[in-house]
PDB file of N, CA and C in Angstrom:
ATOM      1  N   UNK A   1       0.833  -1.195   0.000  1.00  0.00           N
ATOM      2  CA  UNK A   1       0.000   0.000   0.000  1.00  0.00           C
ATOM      3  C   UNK A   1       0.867   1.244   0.000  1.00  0.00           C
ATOM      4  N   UNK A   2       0.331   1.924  -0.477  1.00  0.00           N
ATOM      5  CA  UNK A   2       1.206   3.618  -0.738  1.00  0.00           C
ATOM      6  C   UNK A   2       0.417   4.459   0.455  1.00  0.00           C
ATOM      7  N   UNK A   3       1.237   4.678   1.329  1.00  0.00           N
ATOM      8  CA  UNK A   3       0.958   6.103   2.246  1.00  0.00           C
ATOM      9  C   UNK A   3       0.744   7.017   2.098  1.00  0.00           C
ATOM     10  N   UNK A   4      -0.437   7.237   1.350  1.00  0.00           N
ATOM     11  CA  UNK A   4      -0.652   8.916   1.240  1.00  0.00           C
ATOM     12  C   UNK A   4      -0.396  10.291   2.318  1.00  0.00           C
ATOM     13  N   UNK A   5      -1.013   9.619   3.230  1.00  0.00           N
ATOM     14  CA  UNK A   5      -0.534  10.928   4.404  1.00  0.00           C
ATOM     15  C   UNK A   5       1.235  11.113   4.505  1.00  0.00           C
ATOM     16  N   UNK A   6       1.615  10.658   4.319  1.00  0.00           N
ATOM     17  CA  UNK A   6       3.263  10.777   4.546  1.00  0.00           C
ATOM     18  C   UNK A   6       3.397  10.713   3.302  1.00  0.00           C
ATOM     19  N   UNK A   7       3.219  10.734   2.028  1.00  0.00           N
ATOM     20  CA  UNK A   7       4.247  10.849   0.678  1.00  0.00           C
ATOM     21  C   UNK A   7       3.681  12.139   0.177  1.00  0.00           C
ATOM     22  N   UNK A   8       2.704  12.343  -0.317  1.00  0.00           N
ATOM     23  CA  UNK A   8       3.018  13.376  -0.463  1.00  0.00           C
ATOM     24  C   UNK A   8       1.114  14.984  -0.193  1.00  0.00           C
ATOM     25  N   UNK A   9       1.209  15.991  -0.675  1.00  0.00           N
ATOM     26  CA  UNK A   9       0.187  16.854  -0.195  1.00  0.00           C
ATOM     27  C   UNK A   9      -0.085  17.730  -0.988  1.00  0.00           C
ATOM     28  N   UNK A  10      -1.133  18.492  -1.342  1.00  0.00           N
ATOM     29  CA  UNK A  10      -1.459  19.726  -1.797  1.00  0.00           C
ATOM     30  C   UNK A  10      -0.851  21.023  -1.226  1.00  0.00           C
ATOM     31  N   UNK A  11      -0.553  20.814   0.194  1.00  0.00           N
ATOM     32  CA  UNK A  11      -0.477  22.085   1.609  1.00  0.00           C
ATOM     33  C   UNK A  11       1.153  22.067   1.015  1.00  0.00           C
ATOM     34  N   UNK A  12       1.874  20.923   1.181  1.00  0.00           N
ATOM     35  CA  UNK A  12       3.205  21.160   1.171  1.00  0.00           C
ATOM     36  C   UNK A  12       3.443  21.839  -0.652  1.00  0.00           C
ATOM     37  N   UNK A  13       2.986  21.554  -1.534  1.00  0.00           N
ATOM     38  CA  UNK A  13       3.606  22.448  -2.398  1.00  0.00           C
ATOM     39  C   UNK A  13       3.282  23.979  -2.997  1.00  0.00           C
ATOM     40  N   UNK A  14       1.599  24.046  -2.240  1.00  0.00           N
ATOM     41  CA  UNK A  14       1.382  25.282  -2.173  1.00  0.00           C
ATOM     42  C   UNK A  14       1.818  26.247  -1.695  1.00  0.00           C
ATOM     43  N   UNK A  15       2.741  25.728  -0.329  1.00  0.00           N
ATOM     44  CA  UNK A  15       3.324  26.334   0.483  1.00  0.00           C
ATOM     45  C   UNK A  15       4.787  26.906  -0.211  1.00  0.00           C
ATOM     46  N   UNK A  16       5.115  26.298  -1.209  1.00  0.00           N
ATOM     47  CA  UNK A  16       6.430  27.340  -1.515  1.00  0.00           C
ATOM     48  C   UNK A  16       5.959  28.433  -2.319  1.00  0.00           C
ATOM     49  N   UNK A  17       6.874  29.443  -1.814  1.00  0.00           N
ATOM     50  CA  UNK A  17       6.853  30.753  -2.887  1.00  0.00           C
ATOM     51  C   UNK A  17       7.432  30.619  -4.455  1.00  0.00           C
ATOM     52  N   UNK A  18       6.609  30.678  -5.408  1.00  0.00           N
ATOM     53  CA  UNK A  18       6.598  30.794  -6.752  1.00  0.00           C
ATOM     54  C   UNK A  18       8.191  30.700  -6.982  1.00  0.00           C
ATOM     55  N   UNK A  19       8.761  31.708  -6.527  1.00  0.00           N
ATOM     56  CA  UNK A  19      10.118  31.758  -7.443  1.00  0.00           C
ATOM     57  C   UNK A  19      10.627  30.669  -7.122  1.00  0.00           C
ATOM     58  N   UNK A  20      10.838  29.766  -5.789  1.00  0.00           N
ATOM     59  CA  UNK A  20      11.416  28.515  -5.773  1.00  0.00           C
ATOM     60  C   UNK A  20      10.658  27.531  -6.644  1.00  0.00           C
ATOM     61  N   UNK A  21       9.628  27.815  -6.932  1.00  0.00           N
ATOM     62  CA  UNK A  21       8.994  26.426  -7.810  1.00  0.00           C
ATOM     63  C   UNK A  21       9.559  26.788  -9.133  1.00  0.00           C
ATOM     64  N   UNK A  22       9.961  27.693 -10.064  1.00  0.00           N
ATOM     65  CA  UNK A  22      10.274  28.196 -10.813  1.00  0.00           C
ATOM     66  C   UNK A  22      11.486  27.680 -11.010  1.00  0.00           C
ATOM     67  N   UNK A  23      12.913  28.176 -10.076  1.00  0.00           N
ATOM     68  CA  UNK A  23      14.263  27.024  -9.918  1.00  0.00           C
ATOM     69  C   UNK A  23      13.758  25.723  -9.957  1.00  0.00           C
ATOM     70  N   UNK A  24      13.123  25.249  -9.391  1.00  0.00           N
ATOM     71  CA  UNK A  24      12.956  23.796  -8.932  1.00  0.00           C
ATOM     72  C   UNK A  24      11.987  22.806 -10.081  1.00  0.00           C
ATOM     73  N   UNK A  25      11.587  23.501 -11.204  1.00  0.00           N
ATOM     74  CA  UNK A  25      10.875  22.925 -12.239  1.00  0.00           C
ATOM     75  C   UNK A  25      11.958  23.004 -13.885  1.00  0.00           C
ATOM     76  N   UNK A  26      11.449  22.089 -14.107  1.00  0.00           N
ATOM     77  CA  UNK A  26      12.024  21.625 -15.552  1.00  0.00           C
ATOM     78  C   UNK A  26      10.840  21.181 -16.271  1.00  0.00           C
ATOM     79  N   UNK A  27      10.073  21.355 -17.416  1.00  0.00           N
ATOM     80  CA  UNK A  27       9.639  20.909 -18.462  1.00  0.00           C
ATOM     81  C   UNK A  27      10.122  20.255 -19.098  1.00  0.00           C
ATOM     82  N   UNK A  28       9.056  19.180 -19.343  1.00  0.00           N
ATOM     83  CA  UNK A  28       9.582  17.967 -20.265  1.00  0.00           C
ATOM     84  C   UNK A  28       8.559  18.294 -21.405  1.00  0.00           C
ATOM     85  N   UNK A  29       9.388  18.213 -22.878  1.00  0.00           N
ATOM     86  CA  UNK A  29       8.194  18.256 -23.872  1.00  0.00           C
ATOM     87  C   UNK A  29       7.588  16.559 -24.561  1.00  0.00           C
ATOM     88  N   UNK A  30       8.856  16.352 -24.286  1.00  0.00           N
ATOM     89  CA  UNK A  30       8.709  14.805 -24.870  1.00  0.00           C
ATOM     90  C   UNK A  30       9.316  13.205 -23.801  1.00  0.00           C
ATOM     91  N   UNK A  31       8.417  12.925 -23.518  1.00  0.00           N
ATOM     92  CA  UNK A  31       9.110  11.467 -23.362  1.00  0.00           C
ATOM     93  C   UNK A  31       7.988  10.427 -23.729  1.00  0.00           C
ATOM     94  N   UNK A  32       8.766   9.097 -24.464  1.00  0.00           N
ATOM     95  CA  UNK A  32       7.932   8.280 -25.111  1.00  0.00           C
ATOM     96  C   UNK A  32       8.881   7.013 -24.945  1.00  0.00           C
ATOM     97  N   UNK A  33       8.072   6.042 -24.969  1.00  0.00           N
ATOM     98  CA  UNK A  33       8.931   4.751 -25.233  1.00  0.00           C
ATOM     99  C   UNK A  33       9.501   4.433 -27.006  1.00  0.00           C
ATOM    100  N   UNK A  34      10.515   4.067 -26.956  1.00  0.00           N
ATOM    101  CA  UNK A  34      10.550   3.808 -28.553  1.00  0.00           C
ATOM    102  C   UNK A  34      10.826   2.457 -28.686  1.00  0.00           C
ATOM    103  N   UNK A  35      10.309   1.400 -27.262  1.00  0.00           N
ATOM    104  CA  UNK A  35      10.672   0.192 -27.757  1.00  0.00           C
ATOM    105  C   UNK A  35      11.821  -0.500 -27.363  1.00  0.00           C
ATOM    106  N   UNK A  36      11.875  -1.962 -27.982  1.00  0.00           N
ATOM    107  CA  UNK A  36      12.974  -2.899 -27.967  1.00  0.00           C
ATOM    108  C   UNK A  36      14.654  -1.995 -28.013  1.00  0.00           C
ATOM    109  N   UNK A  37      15.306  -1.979 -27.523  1.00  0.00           N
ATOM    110  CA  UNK A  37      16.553  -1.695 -27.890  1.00  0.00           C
ATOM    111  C   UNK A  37      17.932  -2.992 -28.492  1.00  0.00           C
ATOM    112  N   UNK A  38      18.151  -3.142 -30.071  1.00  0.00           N
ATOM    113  CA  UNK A  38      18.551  -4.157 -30.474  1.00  0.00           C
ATOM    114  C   UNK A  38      17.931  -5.126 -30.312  1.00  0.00           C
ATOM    115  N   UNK A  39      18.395  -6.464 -29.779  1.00  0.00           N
ATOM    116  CA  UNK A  39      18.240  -7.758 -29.615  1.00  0.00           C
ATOM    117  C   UNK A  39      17.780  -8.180 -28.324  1.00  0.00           C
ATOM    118  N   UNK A  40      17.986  -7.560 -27.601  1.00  0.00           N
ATOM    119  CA  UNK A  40      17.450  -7.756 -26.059  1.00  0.00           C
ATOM    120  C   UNK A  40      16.195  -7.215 -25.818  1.00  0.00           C
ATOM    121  N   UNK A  41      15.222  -8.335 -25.570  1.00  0.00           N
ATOM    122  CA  UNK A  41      13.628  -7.173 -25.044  1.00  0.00           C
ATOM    123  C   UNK A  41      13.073  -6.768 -23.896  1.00  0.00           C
ATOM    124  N   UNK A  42      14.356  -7.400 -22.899  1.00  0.00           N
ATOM    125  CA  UNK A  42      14.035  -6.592 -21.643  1.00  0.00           C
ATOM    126  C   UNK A  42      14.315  -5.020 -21.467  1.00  0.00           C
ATOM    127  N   UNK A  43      15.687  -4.678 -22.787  1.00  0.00           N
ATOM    128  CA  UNK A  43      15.845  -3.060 -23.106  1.00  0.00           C
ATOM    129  C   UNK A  43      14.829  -2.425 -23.320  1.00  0.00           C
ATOM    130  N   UNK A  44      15.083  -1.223 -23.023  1.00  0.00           N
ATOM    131  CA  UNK A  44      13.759  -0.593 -23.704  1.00  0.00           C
ATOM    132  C   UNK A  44      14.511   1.055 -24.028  1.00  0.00           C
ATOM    133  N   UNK A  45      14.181   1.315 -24.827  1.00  0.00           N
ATOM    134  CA  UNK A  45      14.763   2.951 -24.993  1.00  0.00           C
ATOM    135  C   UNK A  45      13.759   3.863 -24.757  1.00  0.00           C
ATOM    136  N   UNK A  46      13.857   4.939 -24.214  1.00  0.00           N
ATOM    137  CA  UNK A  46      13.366   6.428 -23.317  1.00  0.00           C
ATOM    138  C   UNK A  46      13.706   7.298 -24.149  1.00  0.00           C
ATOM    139  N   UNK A  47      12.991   8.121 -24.774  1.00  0.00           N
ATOM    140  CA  UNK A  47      13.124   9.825 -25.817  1.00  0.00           C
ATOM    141  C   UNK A  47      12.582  10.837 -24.394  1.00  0.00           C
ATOM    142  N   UNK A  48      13.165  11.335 -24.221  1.00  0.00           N
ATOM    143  CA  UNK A  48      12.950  12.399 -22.956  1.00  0.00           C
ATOM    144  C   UNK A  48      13.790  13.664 -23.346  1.00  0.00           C
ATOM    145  N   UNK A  49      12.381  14.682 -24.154  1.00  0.00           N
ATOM    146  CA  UNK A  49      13.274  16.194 -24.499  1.00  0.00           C
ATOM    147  C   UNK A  49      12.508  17.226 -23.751  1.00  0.00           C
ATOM    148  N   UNK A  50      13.387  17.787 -23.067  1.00  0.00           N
ATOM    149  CA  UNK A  50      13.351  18.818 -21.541  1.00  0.00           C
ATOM    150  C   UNK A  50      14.161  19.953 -22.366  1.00  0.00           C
ATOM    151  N   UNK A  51      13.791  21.104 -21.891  1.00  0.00           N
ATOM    152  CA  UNK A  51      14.684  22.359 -22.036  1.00  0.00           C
ATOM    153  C   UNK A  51      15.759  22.704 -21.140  1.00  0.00           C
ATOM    154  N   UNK A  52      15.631  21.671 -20.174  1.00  0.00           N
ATOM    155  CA  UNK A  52      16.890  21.390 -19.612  1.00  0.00           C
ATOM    156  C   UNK A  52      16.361  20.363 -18.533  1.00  0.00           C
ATOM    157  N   UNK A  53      17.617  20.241 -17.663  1.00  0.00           N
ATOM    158  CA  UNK A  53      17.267  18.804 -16.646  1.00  0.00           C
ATOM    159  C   UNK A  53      17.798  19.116 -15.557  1.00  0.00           C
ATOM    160  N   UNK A  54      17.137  18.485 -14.417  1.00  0.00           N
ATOM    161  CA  UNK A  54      17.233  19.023 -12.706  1.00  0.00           C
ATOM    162  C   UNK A  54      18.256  17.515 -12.180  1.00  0.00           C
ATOM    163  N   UNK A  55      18.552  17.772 -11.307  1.00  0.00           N
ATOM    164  CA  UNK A  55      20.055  16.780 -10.862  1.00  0.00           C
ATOM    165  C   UNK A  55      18.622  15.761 -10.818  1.00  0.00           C
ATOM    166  N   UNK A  56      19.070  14.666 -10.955  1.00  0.00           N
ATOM    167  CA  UNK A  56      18.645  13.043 -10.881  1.00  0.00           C
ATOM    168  C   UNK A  56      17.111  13.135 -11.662  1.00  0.00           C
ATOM    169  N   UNK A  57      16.784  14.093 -12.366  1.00  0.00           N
ATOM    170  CA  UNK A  57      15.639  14.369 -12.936  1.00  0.00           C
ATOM    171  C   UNK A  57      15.231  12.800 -13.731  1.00  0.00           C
ATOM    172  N   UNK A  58      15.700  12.401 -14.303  1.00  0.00           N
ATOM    173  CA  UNK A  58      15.584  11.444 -15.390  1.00  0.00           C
ATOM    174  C   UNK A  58      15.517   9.819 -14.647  1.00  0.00           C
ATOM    175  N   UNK A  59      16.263   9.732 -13.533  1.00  0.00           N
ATOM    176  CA  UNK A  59      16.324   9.143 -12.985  1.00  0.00           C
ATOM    177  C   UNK A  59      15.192   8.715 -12.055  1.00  0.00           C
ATOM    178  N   UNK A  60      14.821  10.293 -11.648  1.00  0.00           N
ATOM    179  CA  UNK A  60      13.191   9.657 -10.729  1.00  0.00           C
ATOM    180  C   UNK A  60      12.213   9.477 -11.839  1.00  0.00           C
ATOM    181  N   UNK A  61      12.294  10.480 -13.169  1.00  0.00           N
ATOM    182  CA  UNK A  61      11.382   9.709 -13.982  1.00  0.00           C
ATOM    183  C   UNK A  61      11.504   8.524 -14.022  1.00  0.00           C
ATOM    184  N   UNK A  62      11.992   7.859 -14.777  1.00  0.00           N
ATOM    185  CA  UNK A  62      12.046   6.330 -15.213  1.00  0.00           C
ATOM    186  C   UNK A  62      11.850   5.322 -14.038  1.00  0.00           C
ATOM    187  N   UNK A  63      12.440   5.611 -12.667  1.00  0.00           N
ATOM    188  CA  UNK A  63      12.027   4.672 -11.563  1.00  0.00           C
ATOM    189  C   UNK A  63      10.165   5.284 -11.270  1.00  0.00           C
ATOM    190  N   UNK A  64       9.789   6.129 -11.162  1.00  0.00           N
ATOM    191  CA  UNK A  64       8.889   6.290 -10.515  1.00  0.00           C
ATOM    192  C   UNK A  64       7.320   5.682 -11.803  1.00  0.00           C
ATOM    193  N   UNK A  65       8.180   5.822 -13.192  1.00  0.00           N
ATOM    194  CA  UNK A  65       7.538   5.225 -13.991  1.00  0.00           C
ATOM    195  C   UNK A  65       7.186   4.367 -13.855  1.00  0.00           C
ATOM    196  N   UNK A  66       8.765   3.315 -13.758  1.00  0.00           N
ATOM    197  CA  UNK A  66       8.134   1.752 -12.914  1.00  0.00           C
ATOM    198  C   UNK A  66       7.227   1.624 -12.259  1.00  0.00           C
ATOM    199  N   UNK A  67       7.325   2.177 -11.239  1.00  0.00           N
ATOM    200  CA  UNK A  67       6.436   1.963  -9.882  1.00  0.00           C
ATOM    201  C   UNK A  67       5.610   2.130 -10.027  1.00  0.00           C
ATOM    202  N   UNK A  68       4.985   3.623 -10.693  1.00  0.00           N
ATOM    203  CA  UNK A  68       3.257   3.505 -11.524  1.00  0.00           C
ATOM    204  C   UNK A  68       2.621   2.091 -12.676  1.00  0.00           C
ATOM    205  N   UNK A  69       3.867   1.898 -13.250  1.00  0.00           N
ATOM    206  CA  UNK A  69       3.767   0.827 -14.287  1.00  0.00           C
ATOM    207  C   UNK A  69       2.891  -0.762 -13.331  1.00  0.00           C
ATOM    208  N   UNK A  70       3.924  -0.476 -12.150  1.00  0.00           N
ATOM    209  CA  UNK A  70       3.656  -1.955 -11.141  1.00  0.00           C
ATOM    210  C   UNK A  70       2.731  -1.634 -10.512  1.00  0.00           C
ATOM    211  N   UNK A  71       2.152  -0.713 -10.502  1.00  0.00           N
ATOM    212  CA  UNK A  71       1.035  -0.449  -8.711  1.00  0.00           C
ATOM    213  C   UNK A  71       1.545  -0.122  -7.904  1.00  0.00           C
ATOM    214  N   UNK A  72       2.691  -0.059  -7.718  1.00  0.00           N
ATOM    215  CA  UNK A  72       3.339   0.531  -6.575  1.00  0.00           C
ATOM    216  C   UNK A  72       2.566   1.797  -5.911  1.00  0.00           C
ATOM    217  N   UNK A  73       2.690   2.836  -6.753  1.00  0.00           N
ATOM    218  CA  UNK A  73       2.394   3.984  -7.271  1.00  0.00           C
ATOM    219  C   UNK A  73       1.352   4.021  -7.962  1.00  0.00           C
ATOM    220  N   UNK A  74      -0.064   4.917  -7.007  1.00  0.00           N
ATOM    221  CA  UNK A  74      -1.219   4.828  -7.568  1.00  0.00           C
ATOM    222  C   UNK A  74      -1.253   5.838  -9.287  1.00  0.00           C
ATOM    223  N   UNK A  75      -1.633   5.184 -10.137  1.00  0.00           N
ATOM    224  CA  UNK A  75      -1.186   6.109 -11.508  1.00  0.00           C
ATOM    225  C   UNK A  75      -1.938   7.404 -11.151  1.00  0.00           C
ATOM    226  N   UNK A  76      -2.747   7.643 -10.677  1.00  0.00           N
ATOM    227  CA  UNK A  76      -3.678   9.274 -10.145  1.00  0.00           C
ATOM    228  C   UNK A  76      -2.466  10.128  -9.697  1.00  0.00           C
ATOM    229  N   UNK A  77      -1.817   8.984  -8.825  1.00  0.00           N
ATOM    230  CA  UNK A  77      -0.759  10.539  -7.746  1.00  0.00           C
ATOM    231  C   UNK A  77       0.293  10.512  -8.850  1.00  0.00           C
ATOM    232  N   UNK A  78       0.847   9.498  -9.575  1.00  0.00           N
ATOM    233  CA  UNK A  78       1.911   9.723 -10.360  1.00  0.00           C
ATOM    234  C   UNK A  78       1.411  10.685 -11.818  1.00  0.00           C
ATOM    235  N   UNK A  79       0.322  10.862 -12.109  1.00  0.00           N
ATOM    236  CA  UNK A  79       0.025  11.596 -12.960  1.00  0.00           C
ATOM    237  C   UNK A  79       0.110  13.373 -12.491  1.00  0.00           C
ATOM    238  N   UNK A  80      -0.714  13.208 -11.087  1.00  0.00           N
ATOM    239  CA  UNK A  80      -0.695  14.665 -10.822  1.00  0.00           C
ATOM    240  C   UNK A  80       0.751  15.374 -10.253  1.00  0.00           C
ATOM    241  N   UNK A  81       1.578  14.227  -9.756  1.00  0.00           N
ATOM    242  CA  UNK A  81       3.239  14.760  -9.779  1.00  0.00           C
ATOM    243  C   UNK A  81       3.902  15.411 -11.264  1.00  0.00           C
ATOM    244  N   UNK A  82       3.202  14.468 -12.204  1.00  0.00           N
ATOM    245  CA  UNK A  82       3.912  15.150 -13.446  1.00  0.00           C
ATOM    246  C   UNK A  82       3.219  16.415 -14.059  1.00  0.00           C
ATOM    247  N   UNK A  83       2.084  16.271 -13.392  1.00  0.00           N
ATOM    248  CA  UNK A  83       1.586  17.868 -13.772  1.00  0.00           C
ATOM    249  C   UNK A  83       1.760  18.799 -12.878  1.00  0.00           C
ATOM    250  N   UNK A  84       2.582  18.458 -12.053  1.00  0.00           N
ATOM    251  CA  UNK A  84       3.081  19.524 -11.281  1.00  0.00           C
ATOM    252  C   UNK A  84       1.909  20.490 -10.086  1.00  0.00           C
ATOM    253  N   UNK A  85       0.869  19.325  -9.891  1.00  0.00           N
ATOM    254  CA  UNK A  85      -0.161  19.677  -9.262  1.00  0.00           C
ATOM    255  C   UNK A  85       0.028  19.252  -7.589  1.00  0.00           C
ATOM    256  N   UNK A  86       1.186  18.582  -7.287  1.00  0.00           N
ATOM    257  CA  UNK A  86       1.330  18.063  -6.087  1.00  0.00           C
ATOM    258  C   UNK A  86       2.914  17.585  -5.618  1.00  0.00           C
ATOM    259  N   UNK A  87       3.403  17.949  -4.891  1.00  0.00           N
ATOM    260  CA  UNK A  87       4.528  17.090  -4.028  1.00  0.00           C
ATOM    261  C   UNK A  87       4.323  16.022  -4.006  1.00  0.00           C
ATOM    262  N   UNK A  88       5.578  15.216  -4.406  1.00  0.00           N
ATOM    263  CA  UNK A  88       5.043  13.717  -4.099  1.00  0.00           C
ATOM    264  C   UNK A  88       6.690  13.676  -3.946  1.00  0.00           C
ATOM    265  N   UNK A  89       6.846  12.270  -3.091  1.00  0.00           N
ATOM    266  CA  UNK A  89       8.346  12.365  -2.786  1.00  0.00           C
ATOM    267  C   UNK A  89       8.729  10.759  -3.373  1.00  0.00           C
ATOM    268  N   UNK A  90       9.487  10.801  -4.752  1.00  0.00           N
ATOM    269  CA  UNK A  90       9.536   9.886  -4.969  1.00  0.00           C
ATOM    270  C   UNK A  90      11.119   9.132  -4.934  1.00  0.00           C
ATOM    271  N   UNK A  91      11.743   9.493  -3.734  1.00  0.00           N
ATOM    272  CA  UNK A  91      13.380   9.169  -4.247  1.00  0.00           C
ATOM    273  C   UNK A  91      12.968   7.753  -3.517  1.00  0.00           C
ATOM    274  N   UNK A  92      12.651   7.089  -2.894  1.00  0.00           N
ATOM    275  CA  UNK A  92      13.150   5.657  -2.904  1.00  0.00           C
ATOM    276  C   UNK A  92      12.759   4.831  -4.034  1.00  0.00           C
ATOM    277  N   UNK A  93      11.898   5.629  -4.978  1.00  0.00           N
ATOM    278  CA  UNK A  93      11.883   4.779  -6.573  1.00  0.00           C
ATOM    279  C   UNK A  93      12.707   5.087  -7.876  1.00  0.00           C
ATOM    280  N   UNK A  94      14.475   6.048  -6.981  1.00  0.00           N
ATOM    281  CA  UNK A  94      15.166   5.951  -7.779  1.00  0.00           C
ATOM    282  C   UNK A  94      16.019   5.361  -8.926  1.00  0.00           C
ATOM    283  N   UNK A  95      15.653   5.169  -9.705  1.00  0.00           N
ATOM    284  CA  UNK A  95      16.208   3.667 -11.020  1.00  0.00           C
ATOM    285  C   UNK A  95      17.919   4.425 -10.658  1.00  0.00           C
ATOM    286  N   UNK A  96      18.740   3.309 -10.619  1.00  0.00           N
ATOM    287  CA  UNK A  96      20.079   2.907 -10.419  1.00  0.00           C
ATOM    288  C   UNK A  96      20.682   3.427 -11.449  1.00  0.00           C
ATOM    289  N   UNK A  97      21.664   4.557 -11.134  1.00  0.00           N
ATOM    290  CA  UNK A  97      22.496   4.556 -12.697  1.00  0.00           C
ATOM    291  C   UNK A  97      22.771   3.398 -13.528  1.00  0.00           C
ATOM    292  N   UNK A  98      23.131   2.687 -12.963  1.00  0.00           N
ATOM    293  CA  UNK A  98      23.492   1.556 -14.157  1.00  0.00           C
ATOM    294  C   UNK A  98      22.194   1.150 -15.089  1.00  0.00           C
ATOM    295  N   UNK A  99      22.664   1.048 -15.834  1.00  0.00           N
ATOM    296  CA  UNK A  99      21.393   0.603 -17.081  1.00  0.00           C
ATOM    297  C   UNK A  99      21.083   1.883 -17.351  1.00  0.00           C
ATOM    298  N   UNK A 100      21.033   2.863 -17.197  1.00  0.00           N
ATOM    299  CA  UNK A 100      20.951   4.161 -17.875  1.00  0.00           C
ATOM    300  C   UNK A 100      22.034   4.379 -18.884  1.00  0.00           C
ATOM    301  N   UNK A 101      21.811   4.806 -20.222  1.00  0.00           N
ATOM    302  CA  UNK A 101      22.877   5.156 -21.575  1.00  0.00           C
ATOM    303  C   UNK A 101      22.075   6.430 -21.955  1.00  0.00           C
ATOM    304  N   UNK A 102      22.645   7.936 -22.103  1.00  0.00           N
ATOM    305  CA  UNK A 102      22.625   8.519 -22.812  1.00  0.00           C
ATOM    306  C   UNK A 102      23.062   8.487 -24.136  1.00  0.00           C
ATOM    307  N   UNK A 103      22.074   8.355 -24.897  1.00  0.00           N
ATOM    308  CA  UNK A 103      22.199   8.181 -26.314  1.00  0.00           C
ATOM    309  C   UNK A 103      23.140   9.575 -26.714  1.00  0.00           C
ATOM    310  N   UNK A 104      22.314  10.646 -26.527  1.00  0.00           N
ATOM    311  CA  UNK A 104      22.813  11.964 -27.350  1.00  0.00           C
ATOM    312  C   UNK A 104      22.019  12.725 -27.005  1.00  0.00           C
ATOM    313  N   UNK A 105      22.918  14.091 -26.938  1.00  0.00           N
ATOM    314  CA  UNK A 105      22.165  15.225 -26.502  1.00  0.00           C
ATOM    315  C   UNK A 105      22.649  16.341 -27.736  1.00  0.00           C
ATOM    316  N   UNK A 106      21.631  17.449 -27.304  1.00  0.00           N
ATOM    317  CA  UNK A 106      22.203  18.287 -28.428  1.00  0.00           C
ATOM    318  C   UNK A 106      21.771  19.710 -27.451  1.00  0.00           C
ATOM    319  N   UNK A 107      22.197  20.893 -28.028  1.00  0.00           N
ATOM    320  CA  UNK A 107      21.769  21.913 -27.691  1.00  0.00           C
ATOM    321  C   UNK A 107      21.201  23.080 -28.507  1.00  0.00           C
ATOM    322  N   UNK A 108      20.252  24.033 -27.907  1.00  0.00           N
ATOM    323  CA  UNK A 108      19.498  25.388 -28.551  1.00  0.00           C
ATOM    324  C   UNK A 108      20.444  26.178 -28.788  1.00  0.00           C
ATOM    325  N   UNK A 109      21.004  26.190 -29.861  1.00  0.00           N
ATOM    326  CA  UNK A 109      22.029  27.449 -30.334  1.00  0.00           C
ATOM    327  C   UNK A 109      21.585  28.887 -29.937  1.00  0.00           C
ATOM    328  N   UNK A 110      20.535  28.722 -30.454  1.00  0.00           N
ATOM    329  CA  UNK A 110      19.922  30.504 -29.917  1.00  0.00           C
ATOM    330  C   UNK A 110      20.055  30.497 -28.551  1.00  0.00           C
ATOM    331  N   UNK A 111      19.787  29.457 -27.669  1.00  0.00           N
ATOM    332  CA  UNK A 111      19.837  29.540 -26.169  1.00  0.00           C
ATOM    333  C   UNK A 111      21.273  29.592 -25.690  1.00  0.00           C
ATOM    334  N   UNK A 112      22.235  28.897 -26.238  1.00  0.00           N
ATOM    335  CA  UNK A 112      23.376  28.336 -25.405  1.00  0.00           C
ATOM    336  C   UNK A 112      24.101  28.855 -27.339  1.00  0.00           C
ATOM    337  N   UNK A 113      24.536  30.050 -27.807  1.00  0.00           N
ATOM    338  CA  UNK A 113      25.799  30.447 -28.911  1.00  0.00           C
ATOM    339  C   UNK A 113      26.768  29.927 -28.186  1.00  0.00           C
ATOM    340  N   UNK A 114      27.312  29.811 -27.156  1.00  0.00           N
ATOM    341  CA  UNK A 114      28.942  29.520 -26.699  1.00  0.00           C
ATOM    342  C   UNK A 114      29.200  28.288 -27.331  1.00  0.00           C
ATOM    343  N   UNK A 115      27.900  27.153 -26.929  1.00  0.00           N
ATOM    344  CA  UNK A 115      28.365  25.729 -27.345  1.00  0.00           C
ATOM    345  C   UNK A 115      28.068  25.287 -28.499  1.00  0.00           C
ATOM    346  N   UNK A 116      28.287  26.258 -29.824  1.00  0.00           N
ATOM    347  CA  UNK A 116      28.133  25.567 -30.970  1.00  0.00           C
ATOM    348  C   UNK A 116      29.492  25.635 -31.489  1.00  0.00           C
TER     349      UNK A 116
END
């Protein structure tokens, strides 16, 4: 069973002042499964395009995915975490660096001229 009273609240994220939610948010425009990766079908490859990314961002995605995937994680609260409608505290469904591969990244020239 998932603990709602202790994971997560409406009160606790209303309670911060705007400009910290502002630092503390990243938009994701895209993430999708694309499937088998090669020959192995327990792989699976992740398209996840953000205008940028928050430390372990990618990481609680994909674990907390799981956990909605399994029941762990009622899909209601994991939906309204990604809409940014609620605190939810999901680090003990952190997926393990390992098995994570960044394919490739690229960057907004207009945003970031230094790194072209």
């Amino acid at each position: 069973d998932y603990p709602e009273s202790s994971r997560f609240g409406d009160d606790e994220w209303s309670a911060i002042p705007e400009a910290a939610k502002r630092m503390c948010t990243a938009s994701i425009s895209t993430c999708e499964v694309m499937g088998p990766c090669g020959s192995d079908d327990q792989l699976r490859c992740i398209r996840i395009v953000s205008d940028s990314f928050l430390y372990m961002q990618v990481r609680l995605l994909i674990g907390s995915c799981c956990a909605a995937a399994l029941g762990v994680v009622p899909l209601d609260v994991f939906k309204r975490a990604l809409e940014g409608n609620v605190s939810v505290d999901f680090m003990e469904y952190v997926a393990p660096p390992i098995g994570l591969v960044l394919h490739s990244q690229s960057t907004d020239n207009e945003k970031a001229p230094w790194m072209s």
